[in-house]
Protein backbone atom coordinates (compact mmCIF):
# COMPACT_ATOMS: atom_id res chain seq x y z
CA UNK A 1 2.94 -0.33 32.93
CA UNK A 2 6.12 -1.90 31.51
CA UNK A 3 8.84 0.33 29.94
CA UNK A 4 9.51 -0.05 26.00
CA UNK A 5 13.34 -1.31 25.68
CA UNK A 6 14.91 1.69 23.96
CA UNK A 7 16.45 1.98 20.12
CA UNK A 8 18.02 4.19 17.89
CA UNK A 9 16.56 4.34 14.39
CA UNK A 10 19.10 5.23 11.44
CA UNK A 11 17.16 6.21 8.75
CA UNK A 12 19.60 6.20 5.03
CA UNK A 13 19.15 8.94 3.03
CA UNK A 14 18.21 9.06 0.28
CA UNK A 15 16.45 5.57 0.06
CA UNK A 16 12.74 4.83 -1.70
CA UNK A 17 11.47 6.21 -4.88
CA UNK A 18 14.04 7.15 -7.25
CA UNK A 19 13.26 9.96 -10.43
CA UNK A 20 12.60 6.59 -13.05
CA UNK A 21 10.53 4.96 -10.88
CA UNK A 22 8.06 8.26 -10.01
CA UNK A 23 8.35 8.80 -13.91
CA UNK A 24 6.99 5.14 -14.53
CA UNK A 25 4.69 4.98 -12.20
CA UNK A 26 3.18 8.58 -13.10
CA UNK A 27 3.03 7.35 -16.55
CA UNK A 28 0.80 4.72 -15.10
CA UNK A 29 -1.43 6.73 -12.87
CA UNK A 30 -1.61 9.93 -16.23
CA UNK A 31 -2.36 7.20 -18.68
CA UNK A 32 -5.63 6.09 -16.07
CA UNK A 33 -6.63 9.60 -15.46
CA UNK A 34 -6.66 10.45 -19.33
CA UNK A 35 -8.06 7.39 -20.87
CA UNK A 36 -9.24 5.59 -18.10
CA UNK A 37 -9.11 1.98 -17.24
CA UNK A 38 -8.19 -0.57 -18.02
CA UNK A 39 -4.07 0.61 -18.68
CA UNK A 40 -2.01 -2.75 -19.81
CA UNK A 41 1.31 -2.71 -18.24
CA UNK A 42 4.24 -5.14 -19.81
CA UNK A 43 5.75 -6.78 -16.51
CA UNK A 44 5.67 -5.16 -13.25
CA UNK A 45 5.50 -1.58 -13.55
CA UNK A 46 8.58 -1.57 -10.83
CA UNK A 47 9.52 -4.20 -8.42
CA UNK A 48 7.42 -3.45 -5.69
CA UNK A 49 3.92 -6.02 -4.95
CA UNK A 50 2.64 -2.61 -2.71
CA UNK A 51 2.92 -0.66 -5.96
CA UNK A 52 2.00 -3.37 -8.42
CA UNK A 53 -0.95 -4.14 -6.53
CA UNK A 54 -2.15 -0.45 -5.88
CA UNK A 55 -2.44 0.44 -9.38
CA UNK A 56 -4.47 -2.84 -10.29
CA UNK A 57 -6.72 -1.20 -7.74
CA UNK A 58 -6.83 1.72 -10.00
CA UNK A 59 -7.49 -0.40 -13.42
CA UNK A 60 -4.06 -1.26 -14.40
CA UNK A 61 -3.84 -4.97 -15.56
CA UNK A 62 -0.42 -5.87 -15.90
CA UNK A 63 0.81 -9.18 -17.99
CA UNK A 64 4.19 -10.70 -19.29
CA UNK A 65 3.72 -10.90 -22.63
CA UNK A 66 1.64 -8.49 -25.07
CA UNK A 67 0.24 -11.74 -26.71
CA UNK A 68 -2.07 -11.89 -23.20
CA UNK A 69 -3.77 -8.13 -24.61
CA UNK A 70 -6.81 -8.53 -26.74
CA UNK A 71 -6.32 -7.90 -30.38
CA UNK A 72 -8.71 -4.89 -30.83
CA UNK A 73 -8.20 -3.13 -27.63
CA UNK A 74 -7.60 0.98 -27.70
CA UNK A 75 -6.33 0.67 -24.36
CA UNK A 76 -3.04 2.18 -23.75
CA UNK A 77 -0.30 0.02 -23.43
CA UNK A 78 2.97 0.41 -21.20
CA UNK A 79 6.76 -1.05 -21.34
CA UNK A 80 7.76 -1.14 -17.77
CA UNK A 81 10.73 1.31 -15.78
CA UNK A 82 13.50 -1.78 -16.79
CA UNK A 83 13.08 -1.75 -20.38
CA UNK A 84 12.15 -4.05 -23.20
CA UNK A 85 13.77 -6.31 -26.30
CA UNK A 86 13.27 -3.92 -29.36
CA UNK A 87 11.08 -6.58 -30.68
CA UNK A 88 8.18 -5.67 -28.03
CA UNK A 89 7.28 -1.86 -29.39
CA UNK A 90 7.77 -3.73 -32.39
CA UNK A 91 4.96 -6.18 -31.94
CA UNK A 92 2.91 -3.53 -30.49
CA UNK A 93 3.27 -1.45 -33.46
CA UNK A 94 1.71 -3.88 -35.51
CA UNK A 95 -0.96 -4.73 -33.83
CA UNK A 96 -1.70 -1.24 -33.66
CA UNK A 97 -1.49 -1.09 -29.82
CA UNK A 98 -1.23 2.56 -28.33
CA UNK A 99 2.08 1.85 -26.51
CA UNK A 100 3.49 4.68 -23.79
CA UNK A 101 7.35 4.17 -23.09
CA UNK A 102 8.22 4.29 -19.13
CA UNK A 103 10.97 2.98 -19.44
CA UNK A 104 13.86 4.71 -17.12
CA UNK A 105 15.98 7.41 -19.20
CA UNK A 106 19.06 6.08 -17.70
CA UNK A 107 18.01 2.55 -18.83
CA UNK A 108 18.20 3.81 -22.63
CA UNK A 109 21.05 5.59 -22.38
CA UNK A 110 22.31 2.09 -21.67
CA UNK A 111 20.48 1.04 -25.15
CA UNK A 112 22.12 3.50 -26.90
CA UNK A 113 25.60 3.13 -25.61
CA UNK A 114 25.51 -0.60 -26.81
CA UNK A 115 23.85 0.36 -29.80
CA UNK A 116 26.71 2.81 -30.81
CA UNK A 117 28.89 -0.22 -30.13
CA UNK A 118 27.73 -2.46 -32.35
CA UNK A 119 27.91 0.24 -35.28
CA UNK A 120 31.01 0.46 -34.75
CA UNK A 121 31.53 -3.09 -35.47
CA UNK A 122 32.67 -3.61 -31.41
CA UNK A 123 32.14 -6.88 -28.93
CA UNK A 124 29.85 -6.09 -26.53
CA UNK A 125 30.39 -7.30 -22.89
CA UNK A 126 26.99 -6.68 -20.54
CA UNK A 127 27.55 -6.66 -16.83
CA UNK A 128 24.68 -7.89 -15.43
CA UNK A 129 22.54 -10.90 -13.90
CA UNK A 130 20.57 -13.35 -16.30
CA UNK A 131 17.47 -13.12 -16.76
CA UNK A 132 16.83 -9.60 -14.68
CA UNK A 133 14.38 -7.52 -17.54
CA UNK A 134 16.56 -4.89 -17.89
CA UNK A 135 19.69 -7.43 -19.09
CA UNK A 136 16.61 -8.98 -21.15
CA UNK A 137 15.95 -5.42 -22.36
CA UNK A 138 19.72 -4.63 -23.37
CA UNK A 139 20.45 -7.91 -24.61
CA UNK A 140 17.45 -7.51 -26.76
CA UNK A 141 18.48 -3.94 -28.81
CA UNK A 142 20.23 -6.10 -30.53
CA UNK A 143 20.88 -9.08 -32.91
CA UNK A 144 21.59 -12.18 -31.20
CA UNK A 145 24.65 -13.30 -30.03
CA UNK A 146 25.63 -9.07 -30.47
CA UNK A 147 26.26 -9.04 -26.35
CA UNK A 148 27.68 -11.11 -24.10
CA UNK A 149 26.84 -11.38 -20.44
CA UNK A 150 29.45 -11.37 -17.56
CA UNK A 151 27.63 -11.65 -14.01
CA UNK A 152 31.09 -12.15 -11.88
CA UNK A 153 34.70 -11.34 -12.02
CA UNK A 154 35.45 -15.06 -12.68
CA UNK A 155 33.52 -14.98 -16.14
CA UNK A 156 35.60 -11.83 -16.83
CA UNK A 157 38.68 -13.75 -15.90
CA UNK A 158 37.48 -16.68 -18.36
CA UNK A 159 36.02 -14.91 -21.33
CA UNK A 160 37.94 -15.25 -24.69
CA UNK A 161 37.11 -12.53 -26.98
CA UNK A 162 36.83 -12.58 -31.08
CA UNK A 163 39.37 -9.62 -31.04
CA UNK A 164 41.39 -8.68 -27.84
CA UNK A 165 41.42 -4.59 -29.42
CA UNK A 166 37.93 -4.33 -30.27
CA UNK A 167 35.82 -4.61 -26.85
CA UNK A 168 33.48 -2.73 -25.02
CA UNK A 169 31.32 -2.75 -21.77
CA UNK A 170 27.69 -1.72 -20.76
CA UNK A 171 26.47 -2.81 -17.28
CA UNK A 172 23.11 -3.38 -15.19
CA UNK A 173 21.69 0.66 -13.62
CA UNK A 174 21.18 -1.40 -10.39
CA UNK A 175 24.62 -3.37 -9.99
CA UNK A 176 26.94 -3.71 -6.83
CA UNK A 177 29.25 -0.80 -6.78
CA UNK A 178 31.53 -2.34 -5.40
CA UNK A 179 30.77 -5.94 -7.34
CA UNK A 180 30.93 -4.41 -11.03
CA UNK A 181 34.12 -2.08 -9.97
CA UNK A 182 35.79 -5.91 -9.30
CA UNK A 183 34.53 -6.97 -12.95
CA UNK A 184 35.97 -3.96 -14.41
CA UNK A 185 39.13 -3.84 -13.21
CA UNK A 186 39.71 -7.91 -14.17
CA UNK A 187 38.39 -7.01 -17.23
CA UNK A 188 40.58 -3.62 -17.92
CA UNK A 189 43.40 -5.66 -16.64
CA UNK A 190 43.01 -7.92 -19.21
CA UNK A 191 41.56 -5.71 -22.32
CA UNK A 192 43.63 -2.50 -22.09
CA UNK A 193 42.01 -0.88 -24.63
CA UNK A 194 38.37 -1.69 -23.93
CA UNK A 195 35.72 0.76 -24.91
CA UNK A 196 33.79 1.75 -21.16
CA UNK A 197 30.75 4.22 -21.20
CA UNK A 198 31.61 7.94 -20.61
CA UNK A 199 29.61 7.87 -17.70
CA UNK A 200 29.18 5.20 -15.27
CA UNK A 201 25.88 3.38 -16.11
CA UNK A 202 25.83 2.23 -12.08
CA UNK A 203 22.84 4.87 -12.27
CA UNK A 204 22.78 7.65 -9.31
CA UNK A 205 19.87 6.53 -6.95
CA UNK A 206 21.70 2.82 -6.76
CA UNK A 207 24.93 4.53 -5.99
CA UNK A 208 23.56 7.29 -3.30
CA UNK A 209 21.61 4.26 -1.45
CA UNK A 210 24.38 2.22 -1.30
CA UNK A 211 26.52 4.59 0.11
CA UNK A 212 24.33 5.77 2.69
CA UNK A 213 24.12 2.06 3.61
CA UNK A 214 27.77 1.87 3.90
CA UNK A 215 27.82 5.03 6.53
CA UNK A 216 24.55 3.28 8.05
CA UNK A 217 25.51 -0.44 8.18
CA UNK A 218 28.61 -0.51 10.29
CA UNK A 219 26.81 1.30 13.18
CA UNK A 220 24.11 -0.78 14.00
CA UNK A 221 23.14 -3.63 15.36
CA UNK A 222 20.69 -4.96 12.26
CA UNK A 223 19.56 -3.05 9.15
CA UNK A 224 16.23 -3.78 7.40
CA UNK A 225 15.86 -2.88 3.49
CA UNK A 226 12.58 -2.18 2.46
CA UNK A 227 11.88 -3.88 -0.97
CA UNK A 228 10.89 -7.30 -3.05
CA UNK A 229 13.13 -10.33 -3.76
CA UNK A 230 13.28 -9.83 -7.41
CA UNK A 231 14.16 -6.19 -7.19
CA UNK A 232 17.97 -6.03 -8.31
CA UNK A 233 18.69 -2.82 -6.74
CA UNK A 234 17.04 -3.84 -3.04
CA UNK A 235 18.71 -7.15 -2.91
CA UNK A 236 22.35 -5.31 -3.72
CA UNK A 237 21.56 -3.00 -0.39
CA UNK A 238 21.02 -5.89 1.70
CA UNK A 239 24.19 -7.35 0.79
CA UNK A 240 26.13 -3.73 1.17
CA UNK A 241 25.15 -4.07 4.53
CA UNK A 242 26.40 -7.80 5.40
CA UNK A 243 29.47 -6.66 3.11
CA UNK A 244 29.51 -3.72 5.71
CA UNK A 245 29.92 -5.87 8.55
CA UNK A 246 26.15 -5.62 9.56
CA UNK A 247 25.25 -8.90 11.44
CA UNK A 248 21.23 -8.98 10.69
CA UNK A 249 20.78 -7.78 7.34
CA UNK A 250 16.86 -7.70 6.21
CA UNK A 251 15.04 -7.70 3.05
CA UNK A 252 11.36 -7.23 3.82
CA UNK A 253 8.32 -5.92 2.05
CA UNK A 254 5.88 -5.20 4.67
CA UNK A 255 5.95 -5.29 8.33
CA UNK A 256 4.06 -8.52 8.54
CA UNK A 257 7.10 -9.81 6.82
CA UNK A 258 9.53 -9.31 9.51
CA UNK A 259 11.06 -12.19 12.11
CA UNK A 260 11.32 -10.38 15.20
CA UNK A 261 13.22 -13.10 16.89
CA UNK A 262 16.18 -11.49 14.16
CA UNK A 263 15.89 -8.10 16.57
CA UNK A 264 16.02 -9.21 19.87
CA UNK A 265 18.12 -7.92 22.39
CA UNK A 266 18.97 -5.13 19.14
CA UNK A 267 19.58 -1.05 20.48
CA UNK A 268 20.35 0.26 17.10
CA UNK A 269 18.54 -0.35 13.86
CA UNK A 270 19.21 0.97 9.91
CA UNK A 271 16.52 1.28 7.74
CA UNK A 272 16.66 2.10 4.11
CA UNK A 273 14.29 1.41 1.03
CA UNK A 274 15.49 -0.14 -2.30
CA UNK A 275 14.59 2.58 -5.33
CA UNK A 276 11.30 1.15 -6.07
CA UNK A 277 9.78 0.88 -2.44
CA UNK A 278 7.55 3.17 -1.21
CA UNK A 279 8.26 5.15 1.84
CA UNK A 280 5.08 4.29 3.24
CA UNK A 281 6.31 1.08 3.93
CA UNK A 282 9.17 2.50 5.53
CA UNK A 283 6.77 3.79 8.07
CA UNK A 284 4.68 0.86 8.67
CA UNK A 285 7.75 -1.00 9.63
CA UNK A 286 8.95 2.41 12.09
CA UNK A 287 5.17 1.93 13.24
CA UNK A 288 5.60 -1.45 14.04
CA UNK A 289 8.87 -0.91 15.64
CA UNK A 290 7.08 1.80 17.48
CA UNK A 291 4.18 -0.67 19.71
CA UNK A 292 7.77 -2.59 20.66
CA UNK A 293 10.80 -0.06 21.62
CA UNK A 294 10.75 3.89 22.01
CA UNK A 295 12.30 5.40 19.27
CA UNK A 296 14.90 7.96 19.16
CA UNK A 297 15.26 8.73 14.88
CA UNK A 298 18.03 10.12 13.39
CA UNK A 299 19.12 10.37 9.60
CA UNK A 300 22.19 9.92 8.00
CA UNK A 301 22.34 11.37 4.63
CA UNK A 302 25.21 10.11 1.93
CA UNK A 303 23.42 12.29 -1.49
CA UNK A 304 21.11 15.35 -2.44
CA UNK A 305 18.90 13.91 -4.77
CA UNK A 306 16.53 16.56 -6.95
CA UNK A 307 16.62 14.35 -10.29
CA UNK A 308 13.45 14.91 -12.03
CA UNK A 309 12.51 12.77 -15.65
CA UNK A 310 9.43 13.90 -17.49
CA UNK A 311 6.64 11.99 -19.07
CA UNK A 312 6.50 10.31 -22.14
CA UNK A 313 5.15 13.32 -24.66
CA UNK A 314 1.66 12.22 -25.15
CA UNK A 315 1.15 12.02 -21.55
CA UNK A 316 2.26 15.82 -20.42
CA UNK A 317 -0.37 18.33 -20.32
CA UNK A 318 0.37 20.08 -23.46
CA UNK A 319 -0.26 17.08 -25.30
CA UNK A 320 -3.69 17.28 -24.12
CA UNK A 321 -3.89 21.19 -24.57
């Protein structure tokens, strides 16, 4: 019988499901258990095809648009965890739709912070990447041409304001730490008196994984982040990592995803799981790790997490009491 190769197995903490994400996809799984199917769901409910694709199981359709919903349907109809242009609950509303809100409470505090702005007759600077939903989302509180985007240090460098003294900045909740604190500084540098929000909108679960990934990342040999390509918040771990000095740095979304010609020869691996991955994938990639090397597991925590966000009203149990 030949002898499994040994390796260590660093597992990040916390990684996976953050408090928005459970929220959004609980407001999924309570809409289908009170009304049942089919639930519409505006864009992916979270980034993650495991997820996505386990609630269409369950009777959730999901589309991009609202135009793709029938006209006289009393189906319940949800804005996903990143948040949507003001103009989508306001399509919805006339068309009668019943429309459930998931989107993450940190993700409007971001709304409101820009909408406070623009009362107060400010410039508004968004930190962000095109095109993500949530910028979409942000952008889209507002009148056009109300926010500008900056995605890198160089556009902060290069942007020439209306008025110098009357600025302010939102960002992205799933940004670079490390990447936006850059942007900032160029930009603070530049705008001394720029309006910033009271409380970092980097929200808590990016922060805590990154920095576990930053203990993790410099201490093994490869690190694998559980998550999809066009999840903001996975991507920025992977790149922590390489940052971090991590030679094989991983994005993968299922086991069958992995190129294990990337591990060879590896003793030490880091695993950690973007905020909208579930940590069953986690341990289908430990399992398949498993029928290859013995594993000797150990955790390395960065945060305490115990965040909770409730429902949207008409979905908690007193609603239906």
């Amino acid at each position: 019988m030949t002898t499994k190769p040994s390796l260590k197995i660093v597992l990040c903490s916390p990684r996976g499901f953050c408090a928005g994400v459970v929220r959004a996809i609980d407001t999924v799984e309570r809409a289908l258990a009170i009304h049942g199917a089919p639930v519409y769901v505006r864009h992916e409910i979270v980034h993650n095809k495991y997820v996505v694709d386990s609630l269409k199981t369950k009777g959730a359709i999901f589309v991009e648009e609202l135009a793709e919903i029938p006209d006289n349907t009393s189906a319940p109809v949800v804005f996903s965890a990143h948040g949507v242009p003001k103009s989508v609950p306001a399509d919805a509303k006339e068309r009668n739709f019943f429309s459930l809100d998931a989107t993450c409470p940190l993700v409007t505090k971001v709304h409101r912070e820009a909408a406070i702005h623009f009362k107060r007759g400010r410039e508004i600077l968004l930190i962000g990447h095109s095109h993500h939903p949530e910028v979409v989302g942000t952008v889209g509180q507002l009148p056009p041409g109300a926010v500008q985007l900056i995605e890198t240090a160089e556009d902060a460098q290069t942007f020439q304001p209306k008025d110098p003294d009357n600025l302010a900045f939102v960002t992205q909740t799933t940004l670079s730490i490390d990447d936006t604190a850059e942007i900032v500084a160029v930009l603070k540098k530049r705008f001394p008196t720029i309006n910033g929000p009271h409380k970092e909108d980097i929200c808590y679960a990016t922060t805590n994984r990154q920095l576990a990934v930053k203990k993790v990342a410099p201490v093994v040999d490869a690190l694998i982040v559980v998550g999809a390509p066009n999840s903001s918040n996975s991507q920025r771990l992977r790149e922590v990592a390489e940052r971090e000095g991590c030679k094989v740095s991983v994005l993968a979304q299922r086991a069958s995803d992995l190129d294990w010609s990337m591990f060879e020869g590896i003793t030490s691996l880091g695993i950690t799981a973007g905020a909208s991955a579930p940590e069953v994938i986690v341990e289908e990639i430990m399992d398949a790790f498993a029928q290859r090397y013995e594993l000797h597991v150990e955790t390395v925590s960065a945060a305490e997490e115990n965040e909770f966000f409730p429902l949207p009203r008409s979905l908690r149990p007193e609603a239906a009491a």
